[in-house]
C-alpha atoms as a PDB file:
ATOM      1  CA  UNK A   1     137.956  46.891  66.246  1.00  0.00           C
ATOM      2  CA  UNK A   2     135.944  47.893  63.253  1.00  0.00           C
ATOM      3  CA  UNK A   3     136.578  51.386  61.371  1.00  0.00           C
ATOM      4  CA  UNK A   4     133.841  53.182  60.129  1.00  0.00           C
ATOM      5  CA  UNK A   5     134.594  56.181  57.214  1.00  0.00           C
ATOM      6  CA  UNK A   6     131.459  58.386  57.542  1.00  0.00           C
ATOM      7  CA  UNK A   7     131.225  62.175  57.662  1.00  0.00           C
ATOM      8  CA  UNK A   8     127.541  61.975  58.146  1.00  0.00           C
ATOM      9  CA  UNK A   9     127.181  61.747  61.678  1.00  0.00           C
ATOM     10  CA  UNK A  10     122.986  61.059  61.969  1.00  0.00           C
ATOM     11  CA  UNK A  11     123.904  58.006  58.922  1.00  0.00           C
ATOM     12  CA  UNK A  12     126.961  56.774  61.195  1.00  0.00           C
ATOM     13  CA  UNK A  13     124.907  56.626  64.086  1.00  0.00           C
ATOM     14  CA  UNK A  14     122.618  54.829  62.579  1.00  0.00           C
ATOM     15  CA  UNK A  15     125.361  51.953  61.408  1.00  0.00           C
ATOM     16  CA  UNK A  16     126.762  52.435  65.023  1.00  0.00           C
ATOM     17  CA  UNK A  17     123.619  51.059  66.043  1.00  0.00           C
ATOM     18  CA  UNK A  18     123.569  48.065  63.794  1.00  0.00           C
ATOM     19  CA  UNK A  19     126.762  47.022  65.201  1.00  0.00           C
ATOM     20  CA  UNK A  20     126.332  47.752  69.170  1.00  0.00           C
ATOM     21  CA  UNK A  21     128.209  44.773  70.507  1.00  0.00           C
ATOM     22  CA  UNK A  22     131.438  45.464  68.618  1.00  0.00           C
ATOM     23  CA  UNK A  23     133.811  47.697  68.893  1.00  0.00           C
ATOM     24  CA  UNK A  24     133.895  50.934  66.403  1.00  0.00           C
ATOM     25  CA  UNK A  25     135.750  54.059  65.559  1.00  0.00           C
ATOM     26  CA  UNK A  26     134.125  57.065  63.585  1.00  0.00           C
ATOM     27  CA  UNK A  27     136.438  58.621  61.666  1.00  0.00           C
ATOM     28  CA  UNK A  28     135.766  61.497  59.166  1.00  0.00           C
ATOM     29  CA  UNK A  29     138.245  61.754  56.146  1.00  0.00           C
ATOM     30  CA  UNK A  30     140.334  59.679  53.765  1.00  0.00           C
ATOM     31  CA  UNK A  31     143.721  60.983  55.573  1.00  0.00           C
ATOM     32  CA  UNK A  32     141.918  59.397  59.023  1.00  0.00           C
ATOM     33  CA  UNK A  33     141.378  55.930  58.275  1.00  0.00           C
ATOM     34  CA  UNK A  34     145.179  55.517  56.931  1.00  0.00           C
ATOM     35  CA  UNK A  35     146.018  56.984  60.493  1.00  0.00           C
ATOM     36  CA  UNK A  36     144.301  54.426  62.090  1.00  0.00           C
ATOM     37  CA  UNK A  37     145.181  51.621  60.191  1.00  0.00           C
ATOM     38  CA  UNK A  38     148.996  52.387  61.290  1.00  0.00           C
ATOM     39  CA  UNK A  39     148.058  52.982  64.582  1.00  0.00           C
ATOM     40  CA  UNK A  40     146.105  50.378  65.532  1.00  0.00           C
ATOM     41  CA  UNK A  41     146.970  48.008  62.902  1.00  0.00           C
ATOM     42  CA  UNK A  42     147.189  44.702  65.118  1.00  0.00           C
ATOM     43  CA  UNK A  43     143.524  45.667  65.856  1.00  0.00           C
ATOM     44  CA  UNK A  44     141.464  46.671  63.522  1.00  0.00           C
ATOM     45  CA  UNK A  45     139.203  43.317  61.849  1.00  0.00           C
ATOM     46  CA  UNK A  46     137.761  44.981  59.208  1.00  0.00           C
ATOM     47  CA  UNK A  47     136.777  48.439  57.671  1.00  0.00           C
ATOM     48  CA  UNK A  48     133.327  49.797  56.371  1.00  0.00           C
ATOM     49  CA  UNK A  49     133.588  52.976  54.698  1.00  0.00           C
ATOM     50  CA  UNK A  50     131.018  55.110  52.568  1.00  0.00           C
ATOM     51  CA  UNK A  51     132.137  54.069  48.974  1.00  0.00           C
ATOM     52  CA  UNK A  52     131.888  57.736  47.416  1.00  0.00           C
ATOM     53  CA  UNK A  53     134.853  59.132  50.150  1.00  0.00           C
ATOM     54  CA  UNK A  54     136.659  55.362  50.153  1.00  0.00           C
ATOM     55  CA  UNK A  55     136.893  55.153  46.359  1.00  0.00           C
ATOM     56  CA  UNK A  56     140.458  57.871  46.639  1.00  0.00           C
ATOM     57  CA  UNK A  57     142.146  55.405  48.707  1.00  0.00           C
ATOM     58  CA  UNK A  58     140.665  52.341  46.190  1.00  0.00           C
ATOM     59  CA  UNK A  59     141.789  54.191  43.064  1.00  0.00           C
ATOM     60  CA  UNK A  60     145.296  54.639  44.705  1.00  0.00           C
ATOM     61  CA  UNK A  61     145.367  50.867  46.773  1.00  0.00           C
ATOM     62  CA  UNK A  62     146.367  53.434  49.585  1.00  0.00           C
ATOM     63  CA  UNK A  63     144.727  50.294  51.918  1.00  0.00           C
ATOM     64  CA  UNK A  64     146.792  47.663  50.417  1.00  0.00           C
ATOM     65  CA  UNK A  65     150.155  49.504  50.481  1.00  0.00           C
ATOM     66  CA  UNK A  66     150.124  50.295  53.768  1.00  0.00           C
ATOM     67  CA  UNK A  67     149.318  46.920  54.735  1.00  0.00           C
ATOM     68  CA  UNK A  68     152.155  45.578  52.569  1.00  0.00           C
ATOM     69  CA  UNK A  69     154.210  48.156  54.317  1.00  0.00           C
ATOM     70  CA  UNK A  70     153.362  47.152  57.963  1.00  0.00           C
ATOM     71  CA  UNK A  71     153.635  43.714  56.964  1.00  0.00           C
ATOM     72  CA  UNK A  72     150.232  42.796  58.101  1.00  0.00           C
ATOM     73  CA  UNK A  73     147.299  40.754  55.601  1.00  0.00           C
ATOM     74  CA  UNK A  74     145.271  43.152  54.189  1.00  0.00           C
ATOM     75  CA  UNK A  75     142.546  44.720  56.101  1.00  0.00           C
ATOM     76  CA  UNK A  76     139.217  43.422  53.965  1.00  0.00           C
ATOM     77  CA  UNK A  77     136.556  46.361  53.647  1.00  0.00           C
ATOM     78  CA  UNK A  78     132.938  47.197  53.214  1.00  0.00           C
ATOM     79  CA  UNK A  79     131.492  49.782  51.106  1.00  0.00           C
ATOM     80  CA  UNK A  80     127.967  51.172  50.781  1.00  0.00           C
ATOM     81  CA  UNK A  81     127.051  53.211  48.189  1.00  0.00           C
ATOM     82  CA  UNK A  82     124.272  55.762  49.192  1.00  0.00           C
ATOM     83  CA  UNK A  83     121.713  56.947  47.105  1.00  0.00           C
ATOM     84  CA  UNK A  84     122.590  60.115  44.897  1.00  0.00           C
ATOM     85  CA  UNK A  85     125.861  59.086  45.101  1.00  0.00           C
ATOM     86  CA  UNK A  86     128.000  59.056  41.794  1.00  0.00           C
ATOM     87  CA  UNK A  87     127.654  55.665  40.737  1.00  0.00           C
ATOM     88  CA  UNK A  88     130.816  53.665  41.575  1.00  0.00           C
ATOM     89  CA  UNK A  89     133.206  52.366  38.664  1.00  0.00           C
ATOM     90  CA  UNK A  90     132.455  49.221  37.507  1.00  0.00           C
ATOM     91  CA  UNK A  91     135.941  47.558  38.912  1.00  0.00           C
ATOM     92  CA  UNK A  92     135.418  48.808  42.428  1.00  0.00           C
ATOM     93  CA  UNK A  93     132.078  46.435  42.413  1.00  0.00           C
ATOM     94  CA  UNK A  94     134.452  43.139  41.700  1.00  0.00           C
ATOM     95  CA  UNK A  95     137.897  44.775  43.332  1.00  0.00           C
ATOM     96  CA  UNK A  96     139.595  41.923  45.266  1.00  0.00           C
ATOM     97  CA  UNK A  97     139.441  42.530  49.361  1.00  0.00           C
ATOM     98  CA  UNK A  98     136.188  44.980  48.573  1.00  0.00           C
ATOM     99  CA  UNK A  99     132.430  44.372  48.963  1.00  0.00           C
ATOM    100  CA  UNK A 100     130.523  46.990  47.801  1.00  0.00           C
ATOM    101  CA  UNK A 101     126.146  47.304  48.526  1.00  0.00           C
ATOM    102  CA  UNK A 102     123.898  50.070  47.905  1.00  0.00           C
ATOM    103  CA  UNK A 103     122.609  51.235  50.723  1.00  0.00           C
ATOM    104  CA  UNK A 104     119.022  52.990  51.132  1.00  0.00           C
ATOM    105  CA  UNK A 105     118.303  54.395  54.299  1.00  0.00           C
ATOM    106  CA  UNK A 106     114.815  53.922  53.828  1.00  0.00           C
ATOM    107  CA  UNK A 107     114.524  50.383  52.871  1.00  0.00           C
ATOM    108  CA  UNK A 108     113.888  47.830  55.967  1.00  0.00           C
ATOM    109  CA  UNK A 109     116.167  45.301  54.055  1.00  0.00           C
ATOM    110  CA  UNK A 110     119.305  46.834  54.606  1.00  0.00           C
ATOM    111  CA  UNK A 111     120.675  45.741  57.715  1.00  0.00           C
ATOM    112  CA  UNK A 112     120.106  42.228  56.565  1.00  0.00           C
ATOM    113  CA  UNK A 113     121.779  42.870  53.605  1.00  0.00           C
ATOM    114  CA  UNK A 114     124.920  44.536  55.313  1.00  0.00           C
ATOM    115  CA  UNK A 115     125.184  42.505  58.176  1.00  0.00           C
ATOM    116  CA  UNK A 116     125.104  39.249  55.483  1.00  0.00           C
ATOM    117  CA  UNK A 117     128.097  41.302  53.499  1.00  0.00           C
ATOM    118  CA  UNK A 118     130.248  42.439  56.478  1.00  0.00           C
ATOM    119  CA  UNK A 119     130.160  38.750  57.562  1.00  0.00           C
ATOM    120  CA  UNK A 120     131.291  37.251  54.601  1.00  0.00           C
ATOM    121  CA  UNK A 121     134.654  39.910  55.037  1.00  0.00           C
ATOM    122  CA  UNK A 122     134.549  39.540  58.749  1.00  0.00           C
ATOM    123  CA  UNK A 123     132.673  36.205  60.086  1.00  0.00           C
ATOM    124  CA  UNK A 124     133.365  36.708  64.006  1.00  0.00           C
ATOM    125  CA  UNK A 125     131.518  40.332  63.614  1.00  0.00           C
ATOM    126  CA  UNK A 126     129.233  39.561  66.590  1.00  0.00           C
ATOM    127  CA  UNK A 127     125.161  41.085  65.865  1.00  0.00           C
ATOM    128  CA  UNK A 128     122.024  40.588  66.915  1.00  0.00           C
ATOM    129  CA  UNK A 129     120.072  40.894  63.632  1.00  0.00           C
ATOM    130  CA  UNK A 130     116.730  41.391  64.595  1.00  0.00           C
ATOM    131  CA  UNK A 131     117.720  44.082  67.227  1.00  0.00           C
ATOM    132  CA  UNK A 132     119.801  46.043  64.431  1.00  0.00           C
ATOM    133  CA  UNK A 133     116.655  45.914  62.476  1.00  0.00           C
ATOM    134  CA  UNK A 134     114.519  47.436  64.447  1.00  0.00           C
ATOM    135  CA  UNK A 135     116.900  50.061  65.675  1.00  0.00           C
ATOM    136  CA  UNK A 136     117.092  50.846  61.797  1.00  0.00           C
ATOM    137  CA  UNK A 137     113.780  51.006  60.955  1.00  0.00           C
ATOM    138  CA  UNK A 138     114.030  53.458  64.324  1.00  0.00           C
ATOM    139  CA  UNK A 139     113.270  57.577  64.718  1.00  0.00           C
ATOM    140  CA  UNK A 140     114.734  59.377  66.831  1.00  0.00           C
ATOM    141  CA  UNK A 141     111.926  60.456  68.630  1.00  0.00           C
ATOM    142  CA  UNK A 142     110.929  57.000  68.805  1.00  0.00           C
ATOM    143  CA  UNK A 143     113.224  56.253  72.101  1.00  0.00           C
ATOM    144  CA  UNK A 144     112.089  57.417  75.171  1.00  0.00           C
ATOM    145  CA  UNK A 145     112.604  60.498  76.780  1.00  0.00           C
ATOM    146  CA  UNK A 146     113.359  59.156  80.362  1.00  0.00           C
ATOM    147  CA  UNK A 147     114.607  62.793  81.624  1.00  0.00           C
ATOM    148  CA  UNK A 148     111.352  64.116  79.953  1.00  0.00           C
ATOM    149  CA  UNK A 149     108.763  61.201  81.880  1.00  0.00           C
ATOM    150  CA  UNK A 150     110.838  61.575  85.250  1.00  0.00           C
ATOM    151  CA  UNK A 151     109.578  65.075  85.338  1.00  0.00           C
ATOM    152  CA  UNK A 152     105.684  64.183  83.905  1.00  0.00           C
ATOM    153  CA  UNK A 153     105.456  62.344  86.687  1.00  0.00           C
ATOM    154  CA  UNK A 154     106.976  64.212  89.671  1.00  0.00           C
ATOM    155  CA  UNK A 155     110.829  62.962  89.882  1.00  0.00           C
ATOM    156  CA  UNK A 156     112.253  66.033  87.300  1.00  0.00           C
ATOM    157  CA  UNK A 157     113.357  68.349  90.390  1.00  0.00           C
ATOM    158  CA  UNK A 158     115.146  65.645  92.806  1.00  0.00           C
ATOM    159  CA  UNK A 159     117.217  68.899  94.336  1.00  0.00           C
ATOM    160  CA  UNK A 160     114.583  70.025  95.535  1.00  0.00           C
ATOM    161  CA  UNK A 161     112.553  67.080  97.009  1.00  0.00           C
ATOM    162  CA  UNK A 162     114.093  67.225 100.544  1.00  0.00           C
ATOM    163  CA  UNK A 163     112.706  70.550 100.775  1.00  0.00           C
ATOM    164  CA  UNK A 164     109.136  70.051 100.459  1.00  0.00           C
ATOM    165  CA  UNK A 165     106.858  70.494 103.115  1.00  0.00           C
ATOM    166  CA  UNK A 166     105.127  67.240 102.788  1.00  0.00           C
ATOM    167  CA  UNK A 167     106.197  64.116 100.732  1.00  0.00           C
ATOM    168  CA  UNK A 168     105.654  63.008  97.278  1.00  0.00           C
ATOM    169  CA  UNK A 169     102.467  60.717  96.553  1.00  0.00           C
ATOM    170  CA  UNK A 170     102.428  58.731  93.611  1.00  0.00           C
ATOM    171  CA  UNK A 171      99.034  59.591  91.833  1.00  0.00           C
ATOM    172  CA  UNK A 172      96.958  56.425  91.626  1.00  0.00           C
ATOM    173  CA  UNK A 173      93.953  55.746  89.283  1.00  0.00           C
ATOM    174  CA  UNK A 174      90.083  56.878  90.950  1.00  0.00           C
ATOM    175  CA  UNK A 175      88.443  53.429  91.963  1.00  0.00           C
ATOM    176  CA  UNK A 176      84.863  52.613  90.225  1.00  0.00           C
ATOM    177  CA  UNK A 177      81.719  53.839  92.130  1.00  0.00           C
ATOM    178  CA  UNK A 178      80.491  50.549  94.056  1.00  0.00           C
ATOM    179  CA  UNK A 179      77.295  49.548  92.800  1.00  0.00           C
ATOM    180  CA  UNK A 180      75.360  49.603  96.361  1.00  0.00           C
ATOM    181  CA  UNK A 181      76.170  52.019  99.104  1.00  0.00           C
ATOM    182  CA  UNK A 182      79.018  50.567 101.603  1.00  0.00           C
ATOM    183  CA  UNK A 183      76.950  49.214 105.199  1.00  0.00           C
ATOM    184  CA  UNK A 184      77.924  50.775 107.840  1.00  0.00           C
ATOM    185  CA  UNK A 185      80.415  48.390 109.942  1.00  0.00           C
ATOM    186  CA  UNK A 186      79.196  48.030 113.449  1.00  0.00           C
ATOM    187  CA  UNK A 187      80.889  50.316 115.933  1.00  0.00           C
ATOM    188  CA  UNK A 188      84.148  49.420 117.020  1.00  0.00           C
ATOM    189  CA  UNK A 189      85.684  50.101 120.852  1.00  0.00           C
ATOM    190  CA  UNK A 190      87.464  52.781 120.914  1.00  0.00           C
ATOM    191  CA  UNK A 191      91.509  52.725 121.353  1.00  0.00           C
ATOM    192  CA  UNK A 192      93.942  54.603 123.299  1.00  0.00           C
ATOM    193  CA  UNK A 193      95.324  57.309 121.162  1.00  0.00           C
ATOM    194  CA  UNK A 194      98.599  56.236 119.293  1.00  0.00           C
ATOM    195  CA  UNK A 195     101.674  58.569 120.186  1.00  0.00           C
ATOM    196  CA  UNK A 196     102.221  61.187 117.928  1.00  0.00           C
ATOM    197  CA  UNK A 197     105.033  60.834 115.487  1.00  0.00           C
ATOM    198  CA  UNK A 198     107.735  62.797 114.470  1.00  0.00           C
ATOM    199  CA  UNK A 199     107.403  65.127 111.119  1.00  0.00           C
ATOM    200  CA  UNK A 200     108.302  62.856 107.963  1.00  0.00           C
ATOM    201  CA  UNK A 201     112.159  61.849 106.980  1.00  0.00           C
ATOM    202  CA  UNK A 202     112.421  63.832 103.963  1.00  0.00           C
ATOM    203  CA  UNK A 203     116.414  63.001 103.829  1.00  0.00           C
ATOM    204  CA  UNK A 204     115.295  59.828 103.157  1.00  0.00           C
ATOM    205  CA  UNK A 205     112.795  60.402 101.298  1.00  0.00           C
ATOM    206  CA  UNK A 206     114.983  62.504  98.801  1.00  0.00           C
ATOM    207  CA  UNK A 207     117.744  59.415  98.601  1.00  0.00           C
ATOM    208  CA  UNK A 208     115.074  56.753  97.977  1.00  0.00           C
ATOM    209  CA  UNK A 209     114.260  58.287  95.287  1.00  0.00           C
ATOM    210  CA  UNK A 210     117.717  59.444  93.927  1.00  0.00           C
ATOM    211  CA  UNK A 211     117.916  55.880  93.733  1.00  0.00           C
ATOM    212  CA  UNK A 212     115.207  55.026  91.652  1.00  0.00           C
ATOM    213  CA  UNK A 213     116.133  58.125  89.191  1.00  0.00           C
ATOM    214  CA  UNK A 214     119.699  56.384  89.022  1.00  0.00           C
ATOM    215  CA  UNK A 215     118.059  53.373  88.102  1.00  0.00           C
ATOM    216  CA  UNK A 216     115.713  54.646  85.569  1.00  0.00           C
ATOM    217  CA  UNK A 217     118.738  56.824  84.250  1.00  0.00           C
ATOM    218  CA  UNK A 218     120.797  53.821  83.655  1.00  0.00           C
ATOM    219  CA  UNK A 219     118.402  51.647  81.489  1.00  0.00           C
ATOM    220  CA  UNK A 220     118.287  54.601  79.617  1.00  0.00           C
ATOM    221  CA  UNK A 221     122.224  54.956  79.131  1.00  0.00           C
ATOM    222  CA  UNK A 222     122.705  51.596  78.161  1.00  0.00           C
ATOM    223  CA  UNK A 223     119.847  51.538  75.842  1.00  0.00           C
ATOM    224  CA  UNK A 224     121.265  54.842  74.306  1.00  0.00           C
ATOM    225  CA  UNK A 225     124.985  53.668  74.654  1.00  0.00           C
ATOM    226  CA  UNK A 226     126.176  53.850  70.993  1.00  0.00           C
ATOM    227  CA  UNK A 227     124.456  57.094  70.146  1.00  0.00           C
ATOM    228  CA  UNK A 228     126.893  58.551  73.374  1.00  0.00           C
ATOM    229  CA  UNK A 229     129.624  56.506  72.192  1.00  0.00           C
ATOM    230  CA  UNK A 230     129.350  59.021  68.524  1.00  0.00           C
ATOM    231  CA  UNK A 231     128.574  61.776  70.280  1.00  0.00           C
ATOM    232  CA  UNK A 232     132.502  61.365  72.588  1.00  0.00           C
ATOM    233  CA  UNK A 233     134.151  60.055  69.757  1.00  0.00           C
END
């Protein structure tokens, strides 16, 4: 478990993302993080906090007295410093146990930078590099809407599918005029008239595709995972 001391949900997110395959708690305040560290002390590998809200418990060695207390090695800690920030003390940039990197959100670099720092405190973290940097340099309305394209292309209502008179068909793309007019095949016998069917199963038609909305919904979830995972914590 990794604890992560952000109030900035959008920026906590964002480092949620960089770190997908471990495990991480969001927590908001100073008086949080001690209340984790107690509770889940056994746990927790290492702790990345946003230096301007961690440098309290620094000033006071909150981290290392509670560890001393518990009886458990000290918990070793990341800090970013974010741009407008007051600038950090000079002995909080060489403090035993601490790493502390400026962090721009803005500059590609970063996750490189961070992932290289939080390794050297924790070196089983487990990250894909070139995945977190991409879902850095990432907008939000750069991941796709899947709820949005299901209903551009005629799976938005799937309620009401079993209702319709006549079932859904998939548009396809108008073929290219043929160069030369199509000859006319040569007359074929005629045959007996086929039976006539039954109107169309639109029960099944609905649950075919329920499933492929379930489908399409789940790629989405797990490609969206972490920003859910912020959203219940």
């Amino acid at each position: 478990m990794i604890l992560l001391l952000e109030a900035d949900k959008n920026l906590g997110k964002k480092l949620c993302d960089l770190l997908e395959r471990e495990r991480l708690v969001v927590v908001e305040t100073e008086r949080q993080i001690l209340e984790m560290v107690v509770k889940y002390k056994d746990d927790i590998k290492a702790i990345i906090a946003n230096h301007r809200q961690f440098s309290v418990i620094l000033a006071h060695q909150l981290i290392t007295q509670v560890c001393l207390k518990l009886d458990i090695k000290l918990i070793p800690a990341v800090g970013y410093h974010k741009q407008g920030d007051p600038e950090p003390q000079a002995e909080h940039r060489s403090m035993p146990g601490y790493r502390l990197i400026d962090c721009d959100e803005v500059d590609p670099g970063f996750p490189e930078k961070f992932i290289k720092t939080l390794r050297e405190a924790y070196p089983d973290v487990n990250v894909e590099i070139e995945k977190a940097k991409i879902l850095w340099a990432a907008k939000p309305e750069d991941l796709m809407d899947v709820g949005k394209w299901l209903e551009e292309v005629g799976f938005g209502q799937m309620d009401k599918i079993a209702q319709t008179a006549a079932p859904v068909v998939p548009k396809t793309k108008p073929k290219p005029p043929s160069p030369e007019p199509p000859k006319k095949p040569p007359a074929r016998p005629k045959k007996s008239p086929e039976p006539p069917q039954g109107p169309p199963d639109y029960k099944k038609l609905y649950e075919d595709l329920k499933k492929e909305h379930e489908i399409l919904k789940k790629k989405h979830d797990d490609l969206l995972k972490q920003v859910k995972d912020i959203i219940d914590l």
